[in-house]
C-alpha atoms as a PDB file:
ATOM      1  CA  UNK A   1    -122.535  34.651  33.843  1.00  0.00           C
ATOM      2  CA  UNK A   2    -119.927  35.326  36.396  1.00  0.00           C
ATOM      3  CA  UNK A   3    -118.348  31.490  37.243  1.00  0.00           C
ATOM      4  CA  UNK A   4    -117.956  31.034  41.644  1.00  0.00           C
ATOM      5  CA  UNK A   5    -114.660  29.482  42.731  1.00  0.00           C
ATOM      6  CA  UNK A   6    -112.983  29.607  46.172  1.00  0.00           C
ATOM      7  CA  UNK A   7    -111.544  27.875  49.335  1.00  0.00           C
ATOM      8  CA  UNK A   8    -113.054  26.158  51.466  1.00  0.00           C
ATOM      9  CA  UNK A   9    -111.642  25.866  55.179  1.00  0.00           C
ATOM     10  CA  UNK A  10    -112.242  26.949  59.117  1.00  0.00           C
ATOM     11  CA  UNK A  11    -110.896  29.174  59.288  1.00  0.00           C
ATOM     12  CA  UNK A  12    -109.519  30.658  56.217  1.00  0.00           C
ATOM     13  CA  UNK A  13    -109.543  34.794  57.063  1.00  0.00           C
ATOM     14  CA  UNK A  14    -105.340  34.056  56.904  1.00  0.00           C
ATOM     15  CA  UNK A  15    -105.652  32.541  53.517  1.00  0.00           C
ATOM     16  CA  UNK A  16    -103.668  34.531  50.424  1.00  0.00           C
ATOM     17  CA  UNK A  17    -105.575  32.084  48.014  1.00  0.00           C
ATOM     18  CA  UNK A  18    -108.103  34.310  47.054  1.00  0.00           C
ATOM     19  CA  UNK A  19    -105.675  37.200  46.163  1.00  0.00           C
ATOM     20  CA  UNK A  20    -103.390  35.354  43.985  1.00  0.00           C
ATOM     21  CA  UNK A  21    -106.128  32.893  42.224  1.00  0.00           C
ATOM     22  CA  UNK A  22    -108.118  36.500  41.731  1.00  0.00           C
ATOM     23  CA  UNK A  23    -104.841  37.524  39.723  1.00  0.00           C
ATOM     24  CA  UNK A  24    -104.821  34.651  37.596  1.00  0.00           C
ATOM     25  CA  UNK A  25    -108.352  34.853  36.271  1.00  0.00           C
ATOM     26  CA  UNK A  26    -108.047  38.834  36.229  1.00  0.00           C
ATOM     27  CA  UNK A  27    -104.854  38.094  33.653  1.00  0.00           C
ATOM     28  CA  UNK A  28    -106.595  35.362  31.850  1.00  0.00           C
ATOM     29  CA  UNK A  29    -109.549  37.575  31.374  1.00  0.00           C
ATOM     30  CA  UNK A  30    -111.895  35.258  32.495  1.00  0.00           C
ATOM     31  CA  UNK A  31    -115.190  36.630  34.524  1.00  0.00           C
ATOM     32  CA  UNK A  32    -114.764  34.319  37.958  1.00  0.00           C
ATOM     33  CA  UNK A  33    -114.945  35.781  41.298  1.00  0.00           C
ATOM     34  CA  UNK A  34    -112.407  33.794  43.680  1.00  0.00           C
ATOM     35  CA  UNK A  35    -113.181  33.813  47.697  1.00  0.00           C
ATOM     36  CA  UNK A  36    -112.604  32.427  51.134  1.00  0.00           C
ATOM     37  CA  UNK A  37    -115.603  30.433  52.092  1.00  0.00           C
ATOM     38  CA  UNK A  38    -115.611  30.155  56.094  1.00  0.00           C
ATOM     39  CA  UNK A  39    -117.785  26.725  56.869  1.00  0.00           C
ATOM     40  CA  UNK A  40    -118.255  25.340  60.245  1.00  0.00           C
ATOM     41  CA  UNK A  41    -118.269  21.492  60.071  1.00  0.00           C
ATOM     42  CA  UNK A  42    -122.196  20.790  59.881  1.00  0.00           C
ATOM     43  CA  UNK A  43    -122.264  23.514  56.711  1.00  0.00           C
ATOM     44  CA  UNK A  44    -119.929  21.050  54.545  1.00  0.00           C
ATOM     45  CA  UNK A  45    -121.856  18.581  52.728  1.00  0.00           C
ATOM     46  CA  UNK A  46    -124.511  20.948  52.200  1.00  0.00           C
ATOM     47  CA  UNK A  47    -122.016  23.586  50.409  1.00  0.00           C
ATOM     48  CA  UNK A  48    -120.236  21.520  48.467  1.00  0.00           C
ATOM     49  CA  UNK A  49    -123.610  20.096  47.478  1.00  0.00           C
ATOM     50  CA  UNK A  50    -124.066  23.467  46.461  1.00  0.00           C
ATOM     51  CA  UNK A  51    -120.828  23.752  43.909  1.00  0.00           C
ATOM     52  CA  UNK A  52    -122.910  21.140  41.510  1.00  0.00           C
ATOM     53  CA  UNK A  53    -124.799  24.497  40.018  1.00  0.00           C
ATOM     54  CA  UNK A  54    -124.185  25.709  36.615  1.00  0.00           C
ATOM     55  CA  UNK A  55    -121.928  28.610  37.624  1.00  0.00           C
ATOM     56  CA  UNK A  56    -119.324  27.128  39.929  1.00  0.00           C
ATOM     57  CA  UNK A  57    -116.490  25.574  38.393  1.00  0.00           C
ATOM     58  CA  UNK A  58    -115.424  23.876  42.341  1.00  0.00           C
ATOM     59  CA  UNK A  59    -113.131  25.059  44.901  1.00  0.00           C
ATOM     60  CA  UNK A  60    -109.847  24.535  46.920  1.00  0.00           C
ATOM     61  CA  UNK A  61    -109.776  22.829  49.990  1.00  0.00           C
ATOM     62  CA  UNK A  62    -107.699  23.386  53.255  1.00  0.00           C
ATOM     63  CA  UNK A  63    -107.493  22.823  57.108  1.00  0.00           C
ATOM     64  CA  UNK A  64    -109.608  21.082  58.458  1.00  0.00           C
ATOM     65  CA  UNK A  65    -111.680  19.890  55.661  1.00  0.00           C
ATOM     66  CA  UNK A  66    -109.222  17.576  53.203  1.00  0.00           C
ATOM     67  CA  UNK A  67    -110.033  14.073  54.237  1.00  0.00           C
ATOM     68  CA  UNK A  68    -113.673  15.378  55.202  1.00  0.00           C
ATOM     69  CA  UNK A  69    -114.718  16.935  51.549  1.00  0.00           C
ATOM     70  CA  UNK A  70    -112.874  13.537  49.953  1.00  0.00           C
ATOM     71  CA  UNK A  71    -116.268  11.560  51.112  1.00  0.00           C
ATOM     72  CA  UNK A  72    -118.682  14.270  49.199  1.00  0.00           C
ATOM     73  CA  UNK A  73    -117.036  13.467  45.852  1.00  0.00           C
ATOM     74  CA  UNK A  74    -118.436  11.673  43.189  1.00  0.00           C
ATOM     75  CA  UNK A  75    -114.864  11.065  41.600  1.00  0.00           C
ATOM     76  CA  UNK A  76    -111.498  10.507  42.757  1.00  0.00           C
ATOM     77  CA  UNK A  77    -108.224  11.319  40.746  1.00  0.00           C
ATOM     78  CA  UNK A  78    -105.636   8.517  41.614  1.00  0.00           C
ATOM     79  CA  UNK A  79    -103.183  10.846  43.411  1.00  0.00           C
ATOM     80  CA  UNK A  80    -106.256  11.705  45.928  1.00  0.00           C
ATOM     81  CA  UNK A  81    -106.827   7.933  46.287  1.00  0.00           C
ATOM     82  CA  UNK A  82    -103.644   7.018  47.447  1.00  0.00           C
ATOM     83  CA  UNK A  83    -103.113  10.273  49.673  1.00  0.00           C
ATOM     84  CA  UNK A  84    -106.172   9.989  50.730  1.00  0.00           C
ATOM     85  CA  UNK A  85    -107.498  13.587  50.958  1.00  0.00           C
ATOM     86  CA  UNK A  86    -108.009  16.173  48.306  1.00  0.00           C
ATOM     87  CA  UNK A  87    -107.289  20.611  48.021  1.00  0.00           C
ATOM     88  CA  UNK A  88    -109.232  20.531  44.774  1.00  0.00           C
ATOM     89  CA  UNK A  89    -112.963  20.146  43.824  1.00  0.00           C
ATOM     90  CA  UNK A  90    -113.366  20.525  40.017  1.00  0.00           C
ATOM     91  CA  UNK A  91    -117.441  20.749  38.971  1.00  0.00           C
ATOM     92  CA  UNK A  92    -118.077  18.740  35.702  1.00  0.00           C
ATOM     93  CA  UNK A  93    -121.765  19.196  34.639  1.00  0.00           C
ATOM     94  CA  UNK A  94    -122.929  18.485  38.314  1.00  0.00           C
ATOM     95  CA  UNK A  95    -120.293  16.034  38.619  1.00  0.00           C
ATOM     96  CA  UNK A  96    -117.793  16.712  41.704  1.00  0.00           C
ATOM     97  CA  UNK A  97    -113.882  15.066  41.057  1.00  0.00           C
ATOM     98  CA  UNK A  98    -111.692  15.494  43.639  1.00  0.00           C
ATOM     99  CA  UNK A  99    -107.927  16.217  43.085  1.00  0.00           C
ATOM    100  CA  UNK A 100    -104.590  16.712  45.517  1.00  0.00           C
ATOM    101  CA  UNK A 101    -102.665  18.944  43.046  1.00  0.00           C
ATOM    102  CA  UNK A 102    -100.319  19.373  46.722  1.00  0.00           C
ATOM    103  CA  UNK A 103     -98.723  16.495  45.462  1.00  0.00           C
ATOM    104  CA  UNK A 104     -97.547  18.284  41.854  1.00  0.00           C
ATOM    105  CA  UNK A 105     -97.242  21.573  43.709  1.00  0.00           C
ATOM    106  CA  UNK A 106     -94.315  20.566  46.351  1.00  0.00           C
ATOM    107  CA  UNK A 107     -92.454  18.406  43.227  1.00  0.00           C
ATOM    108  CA  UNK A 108     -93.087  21.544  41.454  1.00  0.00           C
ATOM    109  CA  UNK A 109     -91.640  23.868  44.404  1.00  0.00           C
ATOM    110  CA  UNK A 110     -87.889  21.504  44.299  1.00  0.00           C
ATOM    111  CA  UNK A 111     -87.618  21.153  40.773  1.00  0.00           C
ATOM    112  CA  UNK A 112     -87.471  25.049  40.536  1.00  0.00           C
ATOM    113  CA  UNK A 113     -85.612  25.349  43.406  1.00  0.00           C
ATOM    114  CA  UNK A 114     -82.878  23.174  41.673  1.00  0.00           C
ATOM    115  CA  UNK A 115     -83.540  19.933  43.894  1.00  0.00           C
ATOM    116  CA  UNK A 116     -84.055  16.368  42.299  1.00  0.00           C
ATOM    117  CA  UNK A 117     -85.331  13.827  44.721  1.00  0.00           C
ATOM    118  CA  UNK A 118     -84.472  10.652  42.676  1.00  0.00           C
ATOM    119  CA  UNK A 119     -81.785   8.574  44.542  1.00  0.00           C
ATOM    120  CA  UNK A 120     -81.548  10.286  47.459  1.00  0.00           C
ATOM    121  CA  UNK A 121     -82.426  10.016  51.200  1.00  0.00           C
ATOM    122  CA  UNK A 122     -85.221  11.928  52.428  1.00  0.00           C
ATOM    123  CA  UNK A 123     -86.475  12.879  55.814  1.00  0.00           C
ATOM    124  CA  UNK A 124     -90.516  14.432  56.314  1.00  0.00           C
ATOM    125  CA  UNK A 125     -90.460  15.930  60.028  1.00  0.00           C
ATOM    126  CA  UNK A 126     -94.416  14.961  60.929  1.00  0.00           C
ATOM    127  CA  UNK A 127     -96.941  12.715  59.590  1.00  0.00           C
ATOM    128  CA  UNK A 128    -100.182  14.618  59.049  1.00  0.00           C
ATOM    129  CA  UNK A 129    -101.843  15.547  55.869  1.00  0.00           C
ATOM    130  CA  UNK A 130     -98.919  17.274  54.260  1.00  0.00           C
ATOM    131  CA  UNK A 131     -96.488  14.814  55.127  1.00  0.00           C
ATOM    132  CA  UNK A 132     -98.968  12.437  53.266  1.00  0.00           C
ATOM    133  CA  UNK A 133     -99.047  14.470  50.028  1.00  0.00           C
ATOM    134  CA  UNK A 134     -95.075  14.715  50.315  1.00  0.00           C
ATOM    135  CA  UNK A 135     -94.325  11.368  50.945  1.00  0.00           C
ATOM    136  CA  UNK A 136     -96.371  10.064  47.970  1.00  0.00           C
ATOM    137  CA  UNK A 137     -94.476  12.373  46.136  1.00  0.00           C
ATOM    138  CA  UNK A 138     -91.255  11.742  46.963  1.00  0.00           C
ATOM    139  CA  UNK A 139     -91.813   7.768  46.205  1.00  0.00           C
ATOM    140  CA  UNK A 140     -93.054   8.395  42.777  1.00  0.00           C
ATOM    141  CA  UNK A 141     -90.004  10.769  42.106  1.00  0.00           C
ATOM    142  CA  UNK A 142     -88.269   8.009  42.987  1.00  0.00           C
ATOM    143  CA  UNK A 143     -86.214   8.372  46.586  1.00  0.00           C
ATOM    144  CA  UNK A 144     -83.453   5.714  48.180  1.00  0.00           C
ATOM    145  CA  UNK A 145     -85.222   6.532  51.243  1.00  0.00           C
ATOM    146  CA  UNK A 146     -87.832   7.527  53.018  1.00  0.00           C
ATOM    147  CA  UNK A 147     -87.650   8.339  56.721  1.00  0.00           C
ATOM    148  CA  UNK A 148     -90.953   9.556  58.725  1.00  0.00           C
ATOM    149  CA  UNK A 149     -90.083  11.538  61.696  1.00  0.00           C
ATOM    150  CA  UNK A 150     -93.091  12.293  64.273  1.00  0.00           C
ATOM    151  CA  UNK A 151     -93.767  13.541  67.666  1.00  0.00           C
ATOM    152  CA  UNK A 152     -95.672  10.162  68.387  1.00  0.00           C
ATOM    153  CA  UNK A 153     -94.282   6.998  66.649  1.00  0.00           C
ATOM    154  CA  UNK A 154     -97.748   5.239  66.525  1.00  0.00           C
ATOM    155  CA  UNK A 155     -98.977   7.913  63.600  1.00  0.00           C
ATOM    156  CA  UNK A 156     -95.471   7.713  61.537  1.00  0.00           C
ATOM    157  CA  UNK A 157     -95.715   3.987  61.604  1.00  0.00           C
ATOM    158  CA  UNK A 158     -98.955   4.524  60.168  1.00  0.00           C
ATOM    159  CA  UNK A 159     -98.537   6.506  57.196  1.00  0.00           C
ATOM    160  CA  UNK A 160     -95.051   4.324  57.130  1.00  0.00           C
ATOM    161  CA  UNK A 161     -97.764   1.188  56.411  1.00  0.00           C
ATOM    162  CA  UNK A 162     -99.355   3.155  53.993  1.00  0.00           C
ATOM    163  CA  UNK A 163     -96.936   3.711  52.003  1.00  0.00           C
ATOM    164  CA  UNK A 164     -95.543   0.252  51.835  1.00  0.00           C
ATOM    165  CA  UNK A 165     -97.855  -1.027  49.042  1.00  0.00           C
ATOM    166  CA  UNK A 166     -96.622   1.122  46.624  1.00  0.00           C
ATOM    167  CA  UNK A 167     -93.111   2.439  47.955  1.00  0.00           C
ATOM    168  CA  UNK A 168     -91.169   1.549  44.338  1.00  0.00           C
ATOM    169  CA  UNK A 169     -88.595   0.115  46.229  1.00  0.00           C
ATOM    170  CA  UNK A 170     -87.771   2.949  48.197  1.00  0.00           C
ATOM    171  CA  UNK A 171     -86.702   2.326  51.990  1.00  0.00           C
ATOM    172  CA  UNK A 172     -89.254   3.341  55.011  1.00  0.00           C
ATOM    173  CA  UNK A 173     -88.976   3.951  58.570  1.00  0.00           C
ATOM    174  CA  UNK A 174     -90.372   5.744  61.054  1.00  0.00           C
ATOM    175  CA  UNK A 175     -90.036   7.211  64.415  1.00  0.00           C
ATOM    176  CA  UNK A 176     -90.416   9.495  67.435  1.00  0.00           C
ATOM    177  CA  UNK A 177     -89.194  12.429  67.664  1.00  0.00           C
ATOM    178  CA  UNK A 178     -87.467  11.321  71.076  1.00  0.00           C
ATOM    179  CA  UNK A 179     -86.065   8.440  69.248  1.00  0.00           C
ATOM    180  CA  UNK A 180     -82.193   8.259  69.544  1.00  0.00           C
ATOM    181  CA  UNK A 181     -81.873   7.205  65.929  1.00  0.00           C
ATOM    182  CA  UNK A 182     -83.531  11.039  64.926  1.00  0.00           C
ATOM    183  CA  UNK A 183     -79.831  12.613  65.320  1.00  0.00           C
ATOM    184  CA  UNK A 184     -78.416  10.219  62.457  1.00  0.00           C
ATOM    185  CA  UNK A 185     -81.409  10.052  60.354  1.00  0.00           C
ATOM    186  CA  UNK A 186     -81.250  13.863  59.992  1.00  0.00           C
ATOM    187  CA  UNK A 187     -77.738  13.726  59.152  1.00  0.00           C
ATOM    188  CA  UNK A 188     -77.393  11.137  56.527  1.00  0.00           C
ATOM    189  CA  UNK A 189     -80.646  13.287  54.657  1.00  0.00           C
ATOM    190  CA  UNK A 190     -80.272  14.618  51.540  1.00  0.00           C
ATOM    191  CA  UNK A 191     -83.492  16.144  52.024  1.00  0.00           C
ATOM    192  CA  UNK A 192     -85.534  17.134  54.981  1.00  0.00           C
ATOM    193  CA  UNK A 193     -89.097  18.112  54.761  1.00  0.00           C
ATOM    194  CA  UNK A 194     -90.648  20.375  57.455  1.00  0.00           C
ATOM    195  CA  UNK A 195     -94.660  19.211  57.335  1.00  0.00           C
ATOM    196  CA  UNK A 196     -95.812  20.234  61.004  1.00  0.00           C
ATOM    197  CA  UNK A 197     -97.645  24.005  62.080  1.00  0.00           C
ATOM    198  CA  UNK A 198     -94.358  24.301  64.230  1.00  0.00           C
ATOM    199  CA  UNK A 199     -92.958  27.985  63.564  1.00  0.00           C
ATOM    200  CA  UNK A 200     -96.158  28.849  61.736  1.00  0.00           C
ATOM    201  CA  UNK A 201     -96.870  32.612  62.625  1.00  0.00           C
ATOM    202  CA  UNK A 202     -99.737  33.627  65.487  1.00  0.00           C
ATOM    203  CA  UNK A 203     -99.663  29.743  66.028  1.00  0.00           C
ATOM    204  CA  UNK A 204     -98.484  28.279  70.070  1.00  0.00           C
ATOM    205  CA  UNK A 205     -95.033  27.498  68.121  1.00  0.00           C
ATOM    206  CA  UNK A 206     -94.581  31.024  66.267  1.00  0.00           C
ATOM    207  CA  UNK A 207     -90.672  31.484  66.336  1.00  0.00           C
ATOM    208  CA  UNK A 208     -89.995  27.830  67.262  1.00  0.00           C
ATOM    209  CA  UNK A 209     -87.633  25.188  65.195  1.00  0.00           C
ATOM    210  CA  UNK A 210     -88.860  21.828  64.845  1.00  0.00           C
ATOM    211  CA  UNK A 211     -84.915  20.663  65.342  1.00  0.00           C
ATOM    212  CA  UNK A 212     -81.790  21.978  65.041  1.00  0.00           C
ATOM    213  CA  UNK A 213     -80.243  22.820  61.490  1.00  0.00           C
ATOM    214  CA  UNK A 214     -76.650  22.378  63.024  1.00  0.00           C
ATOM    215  CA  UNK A 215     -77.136  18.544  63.373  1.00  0.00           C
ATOM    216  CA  UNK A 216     -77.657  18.343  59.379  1.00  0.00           C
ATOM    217  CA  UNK A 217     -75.076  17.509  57.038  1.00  0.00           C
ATOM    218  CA  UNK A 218     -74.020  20.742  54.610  1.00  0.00           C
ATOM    219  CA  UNK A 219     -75.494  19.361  51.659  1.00  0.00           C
ATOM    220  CA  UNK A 220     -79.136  19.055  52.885  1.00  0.00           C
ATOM    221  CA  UNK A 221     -81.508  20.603  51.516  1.00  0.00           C
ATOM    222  CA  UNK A 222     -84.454  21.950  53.570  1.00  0.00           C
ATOM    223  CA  UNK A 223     -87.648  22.682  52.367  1.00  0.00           C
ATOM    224  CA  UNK A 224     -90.519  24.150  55.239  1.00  0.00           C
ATOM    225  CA  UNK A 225     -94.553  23.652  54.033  1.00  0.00           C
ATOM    226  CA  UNK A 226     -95.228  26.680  56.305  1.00  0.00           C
ATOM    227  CA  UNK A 227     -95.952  29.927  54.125  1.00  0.00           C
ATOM    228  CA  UNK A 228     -96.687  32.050  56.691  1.00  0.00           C
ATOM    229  CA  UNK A 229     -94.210  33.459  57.598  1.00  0.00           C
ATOM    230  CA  UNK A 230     -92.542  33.604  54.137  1.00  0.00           C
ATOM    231  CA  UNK A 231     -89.216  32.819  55.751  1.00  0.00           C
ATOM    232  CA  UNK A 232     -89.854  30.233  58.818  1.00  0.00           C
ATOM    233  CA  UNK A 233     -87.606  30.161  61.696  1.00  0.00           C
ATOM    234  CA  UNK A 234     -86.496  27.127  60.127  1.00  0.00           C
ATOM    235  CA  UNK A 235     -85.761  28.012  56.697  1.00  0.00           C
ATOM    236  CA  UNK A 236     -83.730  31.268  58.822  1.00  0.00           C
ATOM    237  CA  UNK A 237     -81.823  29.180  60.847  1.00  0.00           C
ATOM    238  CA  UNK A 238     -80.880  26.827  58.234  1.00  0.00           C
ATOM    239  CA  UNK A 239     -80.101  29.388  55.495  1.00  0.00           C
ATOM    240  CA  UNK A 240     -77.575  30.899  58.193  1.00  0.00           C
ATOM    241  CA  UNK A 241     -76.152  27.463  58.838  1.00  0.00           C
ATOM    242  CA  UNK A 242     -75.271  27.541  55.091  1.00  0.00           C
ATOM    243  CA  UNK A 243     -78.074  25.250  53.632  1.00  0.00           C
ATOM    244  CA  UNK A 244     -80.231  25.732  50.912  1.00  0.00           C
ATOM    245  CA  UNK A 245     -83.776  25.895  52.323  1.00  0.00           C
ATOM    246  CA  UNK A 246     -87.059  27.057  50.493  1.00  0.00           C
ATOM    247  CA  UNK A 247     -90.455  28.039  52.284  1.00  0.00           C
ATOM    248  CA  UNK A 248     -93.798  27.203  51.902  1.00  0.00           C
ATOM    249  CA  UNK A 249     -95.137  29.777  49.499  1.00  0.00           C
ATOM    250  CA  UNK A 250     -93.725  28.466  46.391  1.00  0.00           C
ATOM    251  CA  UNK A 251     -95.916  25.495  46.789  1.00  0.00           C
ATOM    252  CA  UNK A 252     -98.949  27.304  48.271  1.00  0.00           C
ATOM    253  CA  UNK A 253     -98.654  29.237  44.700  1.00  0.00           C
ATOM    254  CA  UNK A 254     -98.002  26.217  42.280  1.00  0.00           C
ATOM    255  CA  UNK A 255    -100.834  24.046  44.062  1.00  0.00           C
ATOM    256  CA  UNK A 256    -102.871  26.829  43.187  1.00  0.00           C
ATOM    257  CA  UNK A 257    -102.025  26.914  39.698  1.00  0.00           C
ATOM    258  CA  UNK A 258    -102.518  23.601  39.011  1.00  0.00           C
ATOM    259  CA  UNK A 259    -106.285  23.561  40.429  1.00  0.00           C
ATOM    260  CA  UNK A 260    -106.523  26.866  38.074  1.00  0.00           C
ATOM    261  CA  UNK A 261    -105.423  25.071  35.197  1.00  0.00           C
ATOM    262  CA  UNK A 262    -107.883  21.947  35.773  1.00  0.00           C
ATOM    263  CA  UNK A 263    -111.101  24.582  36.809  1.00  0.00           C
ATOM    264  CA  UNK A 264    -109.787  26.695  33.259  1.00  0.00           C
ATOM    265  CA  UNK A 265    -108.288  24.065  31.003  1.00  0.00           C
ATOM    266  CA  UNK A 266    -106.148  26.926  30.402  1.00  0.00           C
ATOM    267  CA  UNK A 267    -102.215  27.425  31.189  1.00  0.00           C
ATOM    268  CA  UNK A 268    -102.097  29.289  34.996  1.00  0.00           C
ATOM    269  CA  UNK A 269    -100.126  32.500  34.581  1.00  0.00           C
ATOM    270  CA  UNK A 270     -97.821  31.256  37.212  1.00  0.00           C
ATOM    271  CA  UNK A 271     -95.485  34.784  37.366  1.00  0.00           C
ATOM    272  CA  UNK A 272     -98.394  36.835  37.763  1.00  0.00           C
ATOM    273  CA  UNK A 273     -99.925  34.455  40.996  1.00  0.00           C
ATOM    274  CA  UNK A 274     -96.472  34.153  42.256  1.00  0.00           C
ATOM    275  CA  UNK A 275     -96.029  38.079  42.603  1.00  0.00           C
ATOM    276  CA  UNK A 276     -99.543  38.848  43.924  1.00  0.00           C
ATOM    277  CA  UNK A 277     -98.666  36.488  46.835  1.00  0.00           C
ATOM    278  CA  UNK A 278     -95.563  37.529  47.817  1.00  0.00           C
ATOM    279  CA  UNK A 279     -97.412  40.841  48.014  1.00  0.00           C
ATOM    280  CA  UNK A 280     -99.940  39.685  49.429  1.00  0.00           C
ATOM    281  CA  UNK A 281     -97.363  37.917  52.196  1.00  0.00           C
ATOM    282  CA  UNK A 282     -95.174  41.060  52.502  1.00  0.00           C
ATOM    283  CA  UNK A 283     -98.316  43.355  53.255  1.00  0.00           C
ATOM    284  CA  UNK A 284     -99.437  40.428  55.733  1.00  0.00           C
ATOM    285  CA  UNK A 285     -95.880  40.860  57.922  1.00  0.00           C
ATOM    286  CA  UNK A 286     -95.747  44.432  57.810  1.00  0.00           C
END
């Protein structure tokens, strides 16, 4: 019996998912058929309704539908408690458990870019669902410092409260972008954390910087969720301004993997996923 996995988003005809995950069961030799399952927002509960049958084993998760598909579960892993939305859907006999492997997949993205959060000062620009993955992150890896910067104050301050019960001593703030304080915060960071659409390609912002990579100090690192393009017009900018900076794709991959490995209880072949997507992405910008 051929085993049904995908992602589930609106819309999700950009997605690479489906050619890299198709890799990694094509290497492991298992007989699964990955793809990119389109669902307007009344189709949702019904479909993933539908993944409780014998030959799904669940599904990724993505724009817009994180925090929705979290209230169709029947399980919650504790990281998708406390961020409070989940990318993975895992069928167990009928029973639905939802994970954020986004979490693993960005800590996963630093450590093999060479980057070790523990101690330091960090910086996420934005406050959506990303930003919520990261920060979690970033406080269980143990950061100084957490600063939360976002175009309205009112949402920062919100995931800022979040955060507080279980911030492991780590030190929060937030702000506006237009706050005067933003200049300083960037430039004490050890780490800043791109988590907004701005610069993503074919979006309103394609091309755009979220802020200046000038007003950062030269040991920051700079890390951009956005995969799309594979080198942002942040990660450009700041890799010109002599920074170390790392796009999105390494994490889009290793997120991947890590809902592979808990569909397969098998080890992802990471190298092979890794080099179907950055085909997939070069063939995308050509």
């Amino acid at each position: 019996m051929s085993l049904r996995v995908g992602v589930i988003g609106h819309p999700v005809t950009h997605s690479i998912s489906p050619r890299f995950q198709q890799a990694g069961f094509n290497a492991a030799g298992l007989d699964a058929r990955y793809e990119a399952w389109d669902l307007e927002p009344g189709e949702l509960q019904d479909f993933i309704g539908g993944l409780r049958r014998d030959d799904a084993l669940g599904a990724n998760v993505t724009i817009p539908y994180k925090e929705a598909a979290l209230r169709h579960m029947d399980g919650l892993h504790e990281t998708a408690r406390f961020v409070g939305a989940i990318n993975t859907i895992v069928n167990n006999d009928g029973h639905l458990q939802g994970y954020n492997t986004d979490v693993t997949g960005f800590q996963r993205s630093l450590s093999e870019a060479g980057f070790d959060p523990s101690g330091k000062h960090a910086v996420l620009w934005g406050a959506g669902g990303a930003a919520r993955a990261v920060a979690w992150g970033l406080i269980w890896r143990g950061v100084d410092s957490l600063t939360i910067i976002n175009r309205t104050a009112v949402r920062g301050g919100r995931l800022r409260h979040d955060l507080a019960s279980a911030s492991a001593g780590a030190r929060l703030r937030s702000m506006g972008a237009d706050d005067e304080a933003v200049l300083a915060a960037l430039r004490d960071a050890d780490l800043v954390v791109q988590c907004t659409s701005i610069g993503l390609n074919g979006s309103e912002t394609d091309g755009h910087l979220p802020f200046d990579p000038t007003w950062l100090s030269d040991h920051t690192f700079v890390a951009d969720l956005i995969a799309n393009p594979t080198e942002t017009p942040l990660v450009k900018a700041a890799r010109e301004s002599g920074h170390q900076a790392i796009g999105g794709l390494p994490m889009l991959v290793y997120q991947g993997a890590a809902a592979f490995e808990l569909w397969t209880e098998r080890e992802a072949p990471v190298a092979i996923m890794l080099d179907e997507a950055a085909a997939a992405m070069s063939e995308s910008e050509s």
